[in-house]
N, C-alpha and C. Protein backbone atom coordinates (compact mmCIF):
# COMPACT_ATOMS: atom_id res chain seq x y z
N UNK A 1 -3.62 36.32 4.52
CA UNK A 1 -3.09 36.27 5.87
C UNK A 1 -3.16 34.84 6.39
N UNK A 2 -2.66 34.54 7.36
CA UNK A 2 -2.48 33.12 7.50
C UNK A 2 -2.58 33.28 9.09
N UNK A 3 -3.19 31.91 9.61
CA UNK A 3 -3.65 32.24 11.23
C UNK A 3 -2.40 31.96 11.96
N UNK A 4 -1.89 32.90 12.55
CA UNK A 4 -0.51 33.29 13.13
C UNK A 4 -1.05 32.28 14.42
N UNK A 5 -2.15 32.13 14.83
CA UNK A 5 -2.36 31.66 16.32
C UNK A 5 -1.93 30.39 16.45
N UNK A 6 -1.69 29.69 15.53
CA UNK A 6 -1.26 28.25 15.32
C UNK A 6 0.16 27.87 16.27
N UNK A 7 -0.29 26.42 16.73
CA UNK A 7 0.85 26.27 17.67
C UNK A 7 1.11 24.58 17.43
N UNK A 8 2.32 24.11 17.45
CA UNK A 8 2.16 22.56 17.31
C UNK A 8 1.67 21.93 16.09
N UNK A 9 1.27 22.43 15.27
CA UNK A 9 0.87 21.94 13.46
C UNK A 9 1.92 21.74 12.62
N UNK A 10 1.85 20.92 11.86
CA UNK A 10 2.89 20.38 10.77
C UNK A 10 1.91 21.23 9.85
N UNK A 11 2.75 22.65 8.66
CA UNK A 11 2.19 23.16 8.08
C UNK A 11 2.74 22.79 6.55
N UNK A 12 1.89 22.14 4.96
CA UNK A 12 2.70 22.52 4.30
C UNK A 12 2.23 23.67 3.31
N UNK A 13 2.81 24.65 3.22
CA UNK A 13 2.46 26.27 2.45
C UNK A 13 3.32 25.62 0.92
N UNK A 14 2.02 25.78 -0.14
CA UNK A 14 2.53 26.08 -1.74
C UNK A 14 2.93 27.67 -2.10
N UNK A 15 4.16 26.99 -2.94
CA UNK A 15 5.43 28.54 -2.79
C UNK A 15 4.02 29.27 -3.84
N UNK A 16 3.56 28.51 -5.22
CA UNK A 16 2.94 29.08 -5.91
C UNK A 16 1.10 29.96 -5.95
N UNK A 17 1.07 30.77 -5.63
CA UNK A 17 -0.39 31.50 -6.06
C UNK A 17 -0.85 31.44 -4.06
N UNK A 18 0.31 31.24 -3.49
CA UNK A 18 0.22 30.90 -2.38
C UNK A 18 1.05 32.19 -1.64
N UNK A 19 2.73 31.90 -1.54
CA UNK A 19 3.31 32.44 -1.08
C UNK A 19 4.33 33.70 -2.12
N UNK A 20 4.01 33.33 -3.33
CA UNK A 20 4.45 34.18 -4.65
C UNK A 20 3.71 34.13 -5.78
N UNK A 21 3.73 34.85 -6.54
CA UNK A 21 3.22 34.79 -8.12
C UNK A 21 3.57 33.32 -8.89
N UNK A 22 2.91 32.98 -9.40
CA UNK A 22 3.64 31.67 -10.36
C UNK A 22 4.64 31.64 -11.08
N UNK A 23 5.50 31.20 -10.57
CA UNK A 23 6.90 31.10 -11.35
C UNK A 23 7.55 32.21 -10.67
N UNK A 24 7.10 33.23 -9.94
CA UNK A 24 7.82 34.09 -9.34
C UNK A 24 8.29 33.96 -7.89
N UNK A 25 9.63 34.59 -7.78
CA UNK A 25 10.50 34.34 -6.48
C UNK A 25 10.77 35.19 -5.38
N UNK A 26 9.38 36.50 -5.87
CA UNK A 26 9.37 37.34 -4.89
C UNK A 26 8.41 37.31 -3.93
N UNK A 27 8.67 37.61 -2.33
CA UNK A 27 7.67 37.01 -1.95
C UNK A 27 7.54 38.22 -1.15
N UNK A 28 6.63 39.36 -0.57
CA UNK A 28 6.22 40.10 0.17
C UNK A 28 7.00 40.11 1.59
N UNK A 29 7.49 40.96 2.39
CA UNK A 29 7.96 41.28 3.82
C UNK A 29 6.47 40.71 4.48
N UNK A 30 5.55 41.13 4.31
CA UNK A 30 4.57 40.78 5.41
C UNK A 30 4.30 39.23 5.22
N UNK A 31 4.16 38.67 3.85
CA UNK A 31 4.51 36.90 4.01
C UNK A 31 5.31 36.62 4.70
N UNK A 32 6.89 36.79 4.49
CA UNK A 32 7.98 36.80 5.22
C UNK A 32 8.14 36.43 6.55
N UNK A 33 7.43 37.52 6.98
CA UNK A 33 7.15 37.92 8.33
C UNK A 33 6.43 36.63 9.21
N UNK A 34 5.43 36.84 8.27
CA UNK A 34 3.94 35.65 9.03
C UNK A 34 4.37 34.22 8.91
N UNK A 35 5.17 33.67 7.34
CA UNK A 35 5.86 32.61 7.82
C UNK A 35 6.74 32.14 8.67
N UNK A 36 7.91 32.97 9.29
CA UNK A 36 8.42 33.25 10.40
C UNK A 36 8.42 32.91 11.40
N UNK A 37 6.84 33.68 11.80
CA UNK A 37 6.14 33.66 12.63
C UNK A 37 5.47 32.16 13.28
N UNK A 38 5.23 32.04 11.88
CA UNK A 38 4.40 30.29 11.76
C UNK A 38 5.37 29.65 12.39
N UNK A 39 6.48 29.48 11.77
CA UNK A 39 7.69 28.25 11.71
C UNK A 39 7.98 28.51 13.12
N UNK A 40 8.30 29.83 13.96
CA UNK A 40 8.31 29.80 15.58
C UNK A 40 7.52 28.56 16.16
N UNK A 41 6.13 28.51 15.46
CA UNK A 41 5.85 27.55 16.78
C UNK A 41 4.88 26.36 15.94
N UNK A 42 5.83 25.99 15.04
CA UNK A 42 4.61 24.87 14.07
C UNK A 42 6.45 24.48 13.06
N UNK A 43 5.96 23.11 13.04
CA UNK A 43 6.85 23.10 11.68
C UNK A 43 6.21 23.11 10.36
N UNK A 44 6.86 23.84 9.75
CA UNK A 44 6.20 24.17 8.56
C UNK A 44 7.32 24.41 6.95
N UNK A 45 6.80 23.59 6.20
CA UNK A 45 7.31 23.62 5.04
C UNK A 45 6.98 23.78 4.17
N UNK A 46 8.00 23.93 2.64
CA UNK A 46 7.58 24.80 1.64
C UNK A 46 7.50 23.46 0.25
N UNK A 47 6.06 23.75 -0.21
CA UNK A 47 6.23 22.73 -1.39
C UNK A 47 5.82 23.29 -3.02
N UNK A 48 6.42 22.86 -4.29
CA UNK A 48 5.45 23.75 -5.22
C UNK A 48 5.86 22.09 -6.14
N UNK A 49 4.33 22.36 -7.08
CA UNK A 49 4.66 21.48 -8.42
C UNK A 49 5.35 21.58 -9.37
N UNK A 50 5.23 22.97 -9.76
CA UNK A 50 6.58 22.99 -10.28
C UNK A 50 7.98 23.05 -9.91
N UNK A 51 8.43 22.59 -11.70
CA UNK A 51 9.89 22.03 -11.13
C UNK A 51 10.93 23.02 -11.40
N UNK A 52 11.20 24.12 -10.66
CA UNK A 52 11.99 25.33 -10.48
C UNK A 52 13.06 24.74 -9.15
N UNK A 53 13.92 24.05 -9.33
CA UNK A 53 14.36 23.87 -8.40
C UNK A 53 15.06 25.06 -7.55
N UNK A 54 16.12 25.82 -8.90
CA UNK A 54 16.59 27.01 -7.65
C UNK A 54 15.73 28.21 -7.07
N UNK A 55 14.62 28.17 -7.67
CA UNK A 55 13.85 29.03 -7.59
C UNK A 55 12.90 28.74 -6.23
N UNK A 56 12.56 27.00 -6.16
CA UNK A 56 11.75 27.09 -4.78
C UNK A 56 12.87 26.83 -3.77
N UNK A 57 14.48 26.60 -4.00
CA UNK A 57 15.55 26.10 -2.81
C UNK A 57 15.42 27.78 -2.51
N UNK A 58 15.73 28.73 -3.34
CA UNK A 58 16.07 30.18 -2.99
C UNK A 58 14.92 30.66 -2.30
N UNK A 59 13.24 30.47 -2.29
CA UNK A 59 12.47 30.58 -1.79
C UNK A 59 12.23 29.84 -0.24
N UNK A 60 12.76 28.86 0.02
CA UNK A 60 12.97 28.28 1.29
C UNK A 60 14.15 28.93 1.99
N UNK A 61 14.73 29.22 1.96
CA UNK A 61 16.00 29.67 1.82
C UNK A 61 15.55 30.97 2.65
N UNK A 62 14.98 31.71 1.65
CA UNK A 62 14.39 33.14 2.18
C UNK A 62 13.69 33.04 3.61
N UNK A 63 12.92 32.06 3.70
CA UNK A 63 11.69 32.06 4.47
C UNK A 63 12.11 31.20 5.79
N UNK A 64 13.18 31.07 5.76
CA UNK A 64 13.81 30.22 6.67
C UNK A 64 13.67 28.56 7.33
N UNK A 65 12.76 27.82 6.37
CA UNK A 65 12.06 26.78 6.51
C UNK A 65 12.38 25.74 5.23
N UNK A 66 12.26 24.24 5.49
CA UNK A 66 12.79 23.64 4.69
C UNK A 66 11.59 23.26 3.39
N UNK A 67 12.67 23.07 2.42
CA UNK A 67 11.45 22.47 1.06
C UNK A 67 11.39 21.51 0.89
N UNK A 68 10.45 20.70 0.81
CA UNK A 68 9.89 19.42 0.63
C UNK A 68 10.00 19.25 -1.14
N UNK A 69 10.62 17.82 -1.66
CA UNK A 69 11.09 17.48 -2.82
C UNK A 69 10.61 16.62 -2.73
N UNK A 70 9.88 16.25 -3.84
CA UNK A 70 9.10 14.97 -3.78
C UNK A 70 8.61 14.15 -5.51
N UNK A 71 8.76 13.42 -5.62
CA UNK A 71 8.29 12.96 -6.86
C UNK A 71 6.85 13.11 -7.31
N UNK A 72 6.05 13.30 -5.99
CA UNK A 72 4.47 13.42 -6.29
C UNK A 72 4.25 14.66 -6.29
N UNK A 73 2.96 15.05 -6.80
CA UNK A 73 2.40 16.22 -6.76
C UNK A 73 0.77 16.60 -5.84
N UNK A 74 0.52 17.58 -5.77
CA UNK A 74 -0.09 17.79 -5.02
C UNK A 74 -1.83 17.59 -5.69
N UNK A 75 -2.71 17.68 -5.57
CA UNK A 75 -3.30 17.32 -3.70
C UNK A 75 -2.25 15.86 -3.57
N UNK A 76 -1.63 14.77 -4.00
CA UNK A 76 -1.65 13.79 -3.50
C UNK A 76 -0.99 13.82 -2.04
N UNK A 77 -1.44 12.76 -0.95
CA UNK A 77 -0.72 13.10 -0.01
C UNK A 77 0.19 12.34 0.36
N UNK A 78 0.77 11.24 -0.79
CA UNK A 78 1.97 11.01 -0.54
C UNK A 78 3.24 12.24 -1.20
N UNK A 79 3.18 13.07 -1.04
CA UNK A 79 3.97 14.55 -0.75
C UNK A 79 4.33 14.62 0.12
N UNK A 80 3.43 14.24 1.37
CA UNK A 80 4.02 14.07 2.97
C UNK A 80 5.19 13.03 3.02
N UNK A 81 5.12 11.67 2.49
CA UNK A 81 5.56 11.04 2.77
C UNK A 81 7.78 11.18 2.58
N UNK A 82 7.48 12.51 2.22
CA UNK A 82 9.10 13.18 1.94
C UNK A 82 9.20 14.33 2.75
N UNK A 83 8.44 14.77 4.27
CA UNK A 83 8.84 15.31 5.16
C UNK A 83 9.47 14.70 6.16
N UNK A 84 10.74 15.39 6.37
CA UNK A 84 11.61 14.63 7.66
C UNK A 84 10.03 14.47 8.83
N UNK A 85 11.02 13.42 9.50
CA UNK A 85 10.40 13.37 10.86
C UNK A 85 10.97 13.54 11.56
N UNK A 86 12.20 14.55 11.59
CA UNK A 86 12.36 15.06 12.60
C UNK A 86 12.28 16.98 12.66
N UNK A 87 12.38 17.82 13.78
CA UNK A 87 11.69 18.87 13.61
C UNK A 87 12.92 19.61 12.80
N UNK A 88 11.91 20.59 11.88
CA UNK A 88 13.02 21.53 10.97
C UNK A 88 13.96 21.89 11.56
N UNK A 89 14.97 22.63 11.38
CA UNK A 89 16.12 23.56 11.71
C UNK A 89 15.81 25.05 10.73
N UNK A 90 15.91 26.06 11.00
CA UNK A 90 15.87 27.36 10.48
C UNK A 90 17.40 27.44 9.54
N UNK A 91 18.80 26.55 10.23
CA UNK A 91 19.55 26.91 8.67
C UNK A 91 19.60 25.45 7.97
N UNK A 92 20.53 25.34 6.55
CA UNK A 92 20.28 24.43 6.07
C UNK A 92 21.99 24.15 5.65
């Protein structure tokens, strides 16, 4: 579950062992839901290390929030450094 109370946070959620199975592109209604929820009042985006591209675009896609593409991988936190600065849009 993820703290829905959040307001004003730049969030970034990993698609993998996070928001789906590894390597998988299904993601639960109640994730769905709560990311949603999140992205209402936080911007929040979707990042994975692996390199599935249609698989994490179709996963952003779903969730209504943009994916972050980046040459680095994670923990590093130049990962950030490939989020717009300006606030998401819900289509793409």
């Amino acid at each position: 579950r993820f703290d829905t109370t959040l307001a004003g946070s730049t969030i970034l959620l990993d698609i993998d062992g996070t928001l789906a199975a590894a390597g998988s592109s299904l993601v639960s209604e109640e994730t769905i839901t709560e990311v949603k929820e999140l992205a209402g009042k936080n911007d929040v985006y979707l990042f994975s290390n692996r390199h599935l591209p249609a698989r994490n675009q179709a996963v952003a896609e779903l969730l209504g929030v943009p994916l972050v593409v980046s040459p680095y991988r994670k923990p590093s936190l130049r990962v950030l450094e490939n989020i717009s600065r300006e606030k998401p849009q819900a289509g793409f």
